[in-house]
Structure formats: C-alpha cells, structure tokens
C-alpha atoms as a PDB file:
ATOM      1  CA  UNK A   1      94.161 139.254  55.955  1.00  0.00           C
ATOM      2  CA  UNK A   2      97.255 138.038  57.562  1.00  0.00           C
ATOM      3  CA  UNK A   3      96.620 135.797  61.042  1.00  0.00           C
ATOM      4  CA  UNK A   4      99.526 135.782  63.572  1.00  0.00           C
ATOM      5  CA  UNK A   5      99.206 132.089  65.591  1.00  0.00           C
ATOM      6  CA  UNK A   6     101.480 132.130  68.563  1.00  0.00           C
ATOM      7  CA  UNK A   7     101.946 128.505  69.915  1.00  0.00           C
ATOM      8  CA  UNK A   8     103.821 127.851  73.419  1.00  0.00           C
ATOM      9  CA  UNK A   9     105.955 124.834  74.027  1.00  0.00           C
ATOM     10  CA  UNK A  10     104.972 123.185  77.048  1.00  0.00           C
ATOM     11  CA  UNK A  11     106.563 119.531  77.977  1.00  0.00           C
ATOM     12  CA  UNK A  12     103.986 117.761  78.829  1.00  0.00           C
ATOM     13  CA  UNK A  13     104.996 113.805  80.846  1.00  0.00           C
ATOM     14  CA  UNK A  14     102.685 111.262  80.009  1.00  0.00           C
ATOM     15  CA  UNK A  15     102.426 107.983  81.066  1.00  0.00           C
ATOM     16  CA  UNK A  16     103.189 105.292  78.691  1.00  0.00           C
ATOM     17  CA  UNK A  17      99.716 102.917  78.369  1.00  0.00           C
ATOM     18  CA  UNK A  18     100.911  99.509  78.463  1.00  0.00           C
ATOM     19  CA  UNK A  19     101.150  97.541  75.165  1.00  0.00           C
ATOM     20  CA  UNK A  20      97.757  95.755  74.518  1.00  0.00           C
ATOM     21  CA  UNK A  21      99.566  92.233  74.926  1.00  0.00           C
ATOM     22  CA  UNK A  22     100.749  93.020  78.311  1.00  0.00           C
ATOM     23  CA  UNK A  23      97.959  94.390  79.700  1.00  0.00           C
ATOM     24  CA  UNK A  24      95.988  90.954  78.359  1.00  0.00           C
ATOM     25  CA  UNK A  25      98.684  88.572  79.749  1.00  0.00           C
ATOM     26  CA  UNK A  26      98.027  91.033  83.104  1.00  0.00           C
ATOM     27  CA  UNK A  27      94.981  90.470  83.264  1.00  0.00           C
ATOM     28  CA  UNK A  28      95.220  86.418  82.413  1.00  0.00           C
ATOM     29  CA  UNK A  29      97.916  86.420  85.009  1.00  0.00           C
ATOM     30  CA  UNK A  30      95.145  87.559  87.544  1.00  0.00           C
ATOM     31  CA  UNK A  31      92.822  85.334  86.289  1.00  0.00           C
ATOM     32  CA  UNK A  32      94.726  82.010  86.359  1.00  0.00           C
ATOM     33  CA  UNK A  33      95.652  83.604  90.078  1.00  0.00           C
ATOM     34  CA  UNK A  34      92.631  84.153  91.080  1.00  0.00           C
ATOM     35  CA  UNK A  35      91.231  80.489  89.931  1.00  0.00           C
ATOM     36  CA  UNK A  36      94.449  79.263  92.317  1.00  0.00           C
ATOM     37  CA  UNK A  37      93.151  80.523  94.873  1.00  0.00           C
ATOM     38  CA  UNK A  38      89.671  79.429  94.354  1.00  0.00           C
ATOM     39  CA  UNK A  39      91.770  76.090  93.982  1.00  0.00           C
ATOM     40  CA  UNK A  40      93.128  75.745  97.181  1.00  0.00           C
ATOM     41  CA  UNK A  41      90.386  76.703  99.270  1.00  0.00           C
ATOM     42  CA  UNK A  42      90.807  80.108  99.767  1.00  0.00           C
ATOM     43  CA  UNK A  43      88.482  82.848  99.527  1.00  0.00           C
ATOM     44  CA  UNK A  44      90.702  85.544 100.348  1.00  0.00           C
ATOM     45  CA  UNK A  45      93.083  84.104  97.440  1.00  0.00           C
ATOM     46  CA  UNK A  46      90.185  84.313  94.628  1.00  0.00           C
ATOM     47  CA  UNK A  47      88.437  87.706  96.062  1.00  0.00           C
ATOM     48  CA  UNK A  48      92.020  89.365  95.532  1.00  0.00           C
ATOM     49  CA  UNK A  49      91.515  90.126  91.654  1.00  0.00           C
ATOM     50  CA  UNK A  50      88.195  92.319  92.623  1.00  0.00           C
ATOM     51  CA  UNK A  51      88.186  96.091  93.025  1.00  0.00           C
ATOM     52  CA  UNK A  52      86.981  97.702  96.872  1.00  0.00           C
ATOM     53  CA  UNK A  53      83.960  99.086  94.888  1.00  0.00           C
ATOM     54  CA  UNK A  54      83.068  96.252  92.012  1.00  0.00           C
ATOM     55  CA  UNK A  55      79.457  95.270  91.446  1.00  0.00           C
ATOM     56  CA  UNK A  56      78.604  91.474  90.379  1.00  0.00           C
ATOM     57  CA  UNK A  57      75.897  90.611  88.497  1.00  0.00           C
ATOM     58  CA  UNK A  58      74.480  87.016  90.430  1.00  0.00           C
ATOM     59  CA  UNK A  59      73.084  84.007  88.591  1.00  0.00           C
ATOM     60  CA  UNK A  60      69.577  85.304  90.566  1.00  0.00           C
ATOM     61  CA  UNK A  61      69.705  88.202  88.939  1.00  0.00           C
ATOM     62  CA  UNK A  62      70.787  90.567  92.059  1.00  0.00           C
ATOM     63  CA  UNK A  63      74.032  92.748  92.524  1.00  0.00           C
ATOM     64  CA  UNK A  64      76.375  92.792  94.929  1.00  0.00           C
ATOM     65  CA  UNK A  65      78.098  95.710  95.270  1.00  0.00           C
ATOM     66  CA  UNK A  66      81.329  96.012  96.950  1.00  0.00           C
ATOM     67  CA  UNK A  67      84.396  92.983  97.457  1.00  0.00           C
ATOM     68  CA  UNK A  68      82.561  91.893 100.531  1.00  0.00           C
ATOM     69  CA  UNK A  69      79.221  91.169  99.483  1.00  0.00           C
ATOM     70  CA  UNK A  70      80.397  89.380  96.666  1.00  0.00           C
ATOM     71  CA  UNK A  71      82.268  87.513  98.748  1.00  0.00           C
ATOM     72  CA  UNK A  72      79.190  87.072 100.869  1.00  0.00           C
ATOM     73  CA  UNK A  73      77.833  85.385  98.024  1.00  0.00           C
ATOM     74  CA  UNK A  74      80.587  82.536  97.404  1.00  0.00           C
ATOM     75  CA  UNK A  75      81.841  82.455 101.275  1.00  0.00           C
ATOM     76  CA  UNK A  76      79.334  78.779 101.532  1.00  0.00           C
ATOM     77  CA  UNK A  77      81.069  77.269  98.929  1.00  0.00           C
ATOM     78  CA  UNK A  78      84.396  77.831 100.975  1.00  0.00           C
ATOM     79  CA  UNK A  79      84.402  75.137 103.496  1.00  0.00           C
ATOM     80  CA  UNK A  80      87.266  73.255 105.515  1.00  0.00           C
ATOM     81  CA  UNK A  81      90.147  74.241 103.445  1.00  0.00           C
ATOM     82  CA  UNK A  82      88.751  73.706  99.930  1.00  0.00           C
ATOM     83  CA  UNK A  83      85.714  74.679  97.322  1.00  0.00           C
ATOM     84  CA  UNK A  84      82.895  72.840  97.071  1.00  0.00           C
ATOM     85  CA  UNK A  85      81.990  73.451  93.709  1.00  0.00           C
ATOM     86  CA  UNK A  86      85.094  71.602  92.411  1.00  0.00           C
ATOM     87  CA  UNK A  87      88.147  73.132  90.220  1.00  0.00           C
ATOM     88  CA  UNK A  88      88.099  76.154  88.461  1.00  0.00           C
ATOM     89  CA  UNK A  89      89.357  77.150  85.105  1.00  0.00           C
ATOM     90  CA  UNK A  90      88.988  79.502  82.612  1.00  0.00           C
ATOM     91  CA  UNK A  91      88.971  79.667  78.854  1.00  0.00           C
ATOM     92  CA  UNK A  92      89.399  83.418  77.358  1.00  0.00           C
ATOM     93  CA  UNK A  93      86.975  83.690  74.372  1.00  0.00           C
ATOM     94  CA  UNK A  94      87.245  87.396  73.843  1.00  0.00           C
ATOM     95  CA  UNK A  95      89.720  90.465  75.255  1.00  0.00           C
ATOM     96  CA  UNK A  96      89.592  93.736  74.325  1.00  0.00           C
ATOM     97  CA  UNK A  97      91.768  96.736  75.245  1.00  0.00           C
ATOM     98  CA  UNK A  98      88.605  99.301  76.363  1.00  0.00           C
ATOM     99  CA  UNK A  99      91.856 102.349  76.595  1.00  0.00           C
ATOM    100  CA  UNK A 100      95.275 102.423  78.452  1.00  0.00           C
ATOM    101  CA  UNK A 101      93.622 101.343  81.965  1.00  0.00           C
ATOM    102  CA  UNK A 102      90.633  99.198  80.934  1.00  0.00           C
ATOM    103  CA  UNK A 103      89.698  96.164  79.597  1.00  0.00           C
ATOM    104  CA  UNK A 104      87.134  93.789  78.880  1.00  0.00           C
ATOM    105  CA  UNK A 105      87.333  89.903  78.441  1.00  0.00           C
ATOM    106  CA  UNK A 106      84.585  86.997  77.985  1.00  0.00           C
ATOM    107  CA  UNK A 107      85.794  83.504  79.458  1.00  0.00           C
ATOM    108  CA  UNK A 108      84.241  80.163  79.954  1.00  0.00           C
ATOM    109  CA  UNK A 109      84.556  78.882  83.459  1.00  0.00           C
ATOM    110  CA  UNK A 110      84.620  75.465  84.145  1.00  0.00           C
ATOM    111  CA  UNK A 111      84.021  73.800  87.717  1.00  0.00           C
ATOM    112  CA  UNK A 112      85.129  70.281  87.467  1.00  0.00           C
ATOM    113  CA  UNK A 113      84.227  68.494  90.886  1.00  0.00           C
ATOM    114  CA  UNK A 114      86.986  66.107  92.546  1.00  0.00           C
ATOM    115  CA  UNK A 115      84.488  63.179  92.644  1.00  0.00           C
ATOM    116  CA  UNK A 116      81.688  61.732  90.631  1.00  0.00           C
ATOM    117  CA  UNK A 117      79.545  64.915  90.034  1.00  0.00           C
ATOM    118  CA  UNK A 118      78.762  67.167  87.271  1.00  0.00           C
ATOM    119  CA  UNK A 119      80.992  69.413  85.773  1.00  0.00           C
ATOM    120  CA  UNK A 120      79.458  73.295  85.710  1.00  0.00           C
ATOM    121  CA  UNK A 121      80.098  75.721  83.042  1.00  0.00           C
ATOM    122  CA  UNK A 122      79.329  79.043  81.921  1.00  0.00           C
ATOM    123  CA  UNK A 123      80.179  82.786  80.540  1.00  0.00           C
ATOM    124  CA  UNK A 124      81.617  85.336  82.619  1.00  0.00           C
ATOM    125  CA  UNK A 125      82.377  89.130  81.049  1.00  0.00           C
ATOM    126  CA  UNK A 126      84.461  90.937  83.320  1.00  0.00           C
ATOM    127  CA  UNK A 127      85.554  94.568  83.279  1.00  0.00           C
ATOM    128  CA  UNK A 128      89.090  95.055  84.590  1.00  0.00           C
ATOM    129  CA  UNK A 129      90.191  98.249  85.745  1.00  0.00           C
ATOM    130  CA  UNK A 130      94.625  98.828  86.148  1.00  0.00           C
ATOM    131  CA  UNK A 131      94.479 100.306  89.793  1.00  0.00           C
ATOM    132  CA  UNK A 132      97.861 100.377  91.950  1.00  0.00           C
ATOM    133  CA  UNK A 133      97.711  96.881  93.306  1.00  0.00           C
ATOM    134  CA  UNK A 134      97.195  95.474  89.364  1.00  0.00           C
ATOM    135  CA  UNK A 135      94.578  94.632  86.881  1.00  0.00           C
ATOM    136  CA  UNK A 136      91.316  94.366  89.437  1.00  0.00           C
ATOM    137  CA  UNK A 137      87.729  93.213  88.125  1.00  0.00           C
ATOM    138  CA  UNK A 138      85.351  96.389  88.740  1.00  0.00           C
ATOM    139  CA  UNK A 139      82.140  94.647  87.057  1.00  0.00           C
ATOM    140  CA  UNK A 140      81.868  90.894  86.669  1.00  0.00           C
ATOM    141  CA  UNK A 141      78.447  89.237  84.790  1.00  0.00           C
ATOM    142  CA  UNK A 142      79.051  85.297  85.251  1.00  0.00           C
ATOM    143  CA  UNK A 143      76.146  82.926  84.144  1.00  0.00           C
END
C-alpha cells in the first residue's frame, strides 16, 4: 500500500524566549530594584516588581490577592520617608527557568535595622511572570 503525505509550508514567526541567563539577571535586576526601593522609603518603589493580579502568601498564613492588598499589608512599615524594619537584601539560593515567560527563584531576605536591633531573616519563593512592563512577581511565599 502506497501512502501519499502532502505537507504545506507555512512560515510561522515566533518569538525568540530569552536566554535563561538573561531572563535570571532580569529578574535579579528587579529584585535588587525592588529592595531599593524598599531602601529608601518607598512603597510605591518596592510594590513595582508585583503583577496587578499577584497573590502573597503572609507570615499569618492569609493571602492577599491583588498589588494593593499586599501593599496593604507592608504600608505600616512605611513611615516618614523610610522602612521600619531596617535594610533589605536578598541572597538568590535557587532560579529556575519554569518556560520562555516564567520563572521561579528562592532567596534569603535579610532586614538589617539602622540601629541596635535584631537583624530578620527568612525564605521567600517567588513566581515571576515576563509581562510588558518586565519580569513582575505573580505569587510570592516569604517566611
């Protein structure tokens, strides 16, 4: 039995998916920014690596859902021009490339206060999503 297979040339454009090691410094980039801002007082300045619609897991166990009611939950700590908590940083621990617009990385966070207090650290795993303004967290789990 002979089997006639016809197949049809048909250009199809697709969009390159950025190189794993630019997506990660991308989304490093946005976290370093995003500390900055959290750095210099300014809620608006950290908020601005979430997504409109990303959920937060809190350290009471509840999620926010949405940019502003996660914001909701740190606004107290903004006060006068500055965090209370102290200085932020983060340490990546583990990144992975979830496909050509997600990823995934692990971080420790530190919070070092300007004066005598204690310093505050813990594990975040954050979900990044590559939307049109850049590499935005759409689920973050900090403890």
């Amino acid at each position: 039995m002979t089997r006639l297979v016809s197949v049809l040339a048909v250009p199809v454009l697709v969009a390159a998916a950025p190189a794993p090691q630019d997506a990660r410094g991308a989304v490093m980039a946005a976290m370093e920014a995003s500390a900055a801002g959290w750095n210099r007082g300014s809620l608006d300045g950290f908020m601005a690596l979430y997504a409109d619609d990303a959920t937060f897991v809190t350290e009471a166990g509840t999620i926010a859902r949405g940019r502003a009611a996660i914001a909701a939950v740190y606004a107290p700590t903004f006060k006068g021009g500055a965090n209370t908590r102290g200085r932020l940083s983060f340490a990546p621990l583990a990144y992975r490339q979830l496909g050509p617009v997600h990823a995934v990385l692990t971080a420790r966070w530190t919070l070092t206060p300007a004066g005598a207090g204690k310093v505050e650290t813990g594990l975040t795993t954050v979900v990044f999503a590559k939307q049109a303004g850049g590499w935005k967290i759409v689920a973050d789990h900090s403890a």
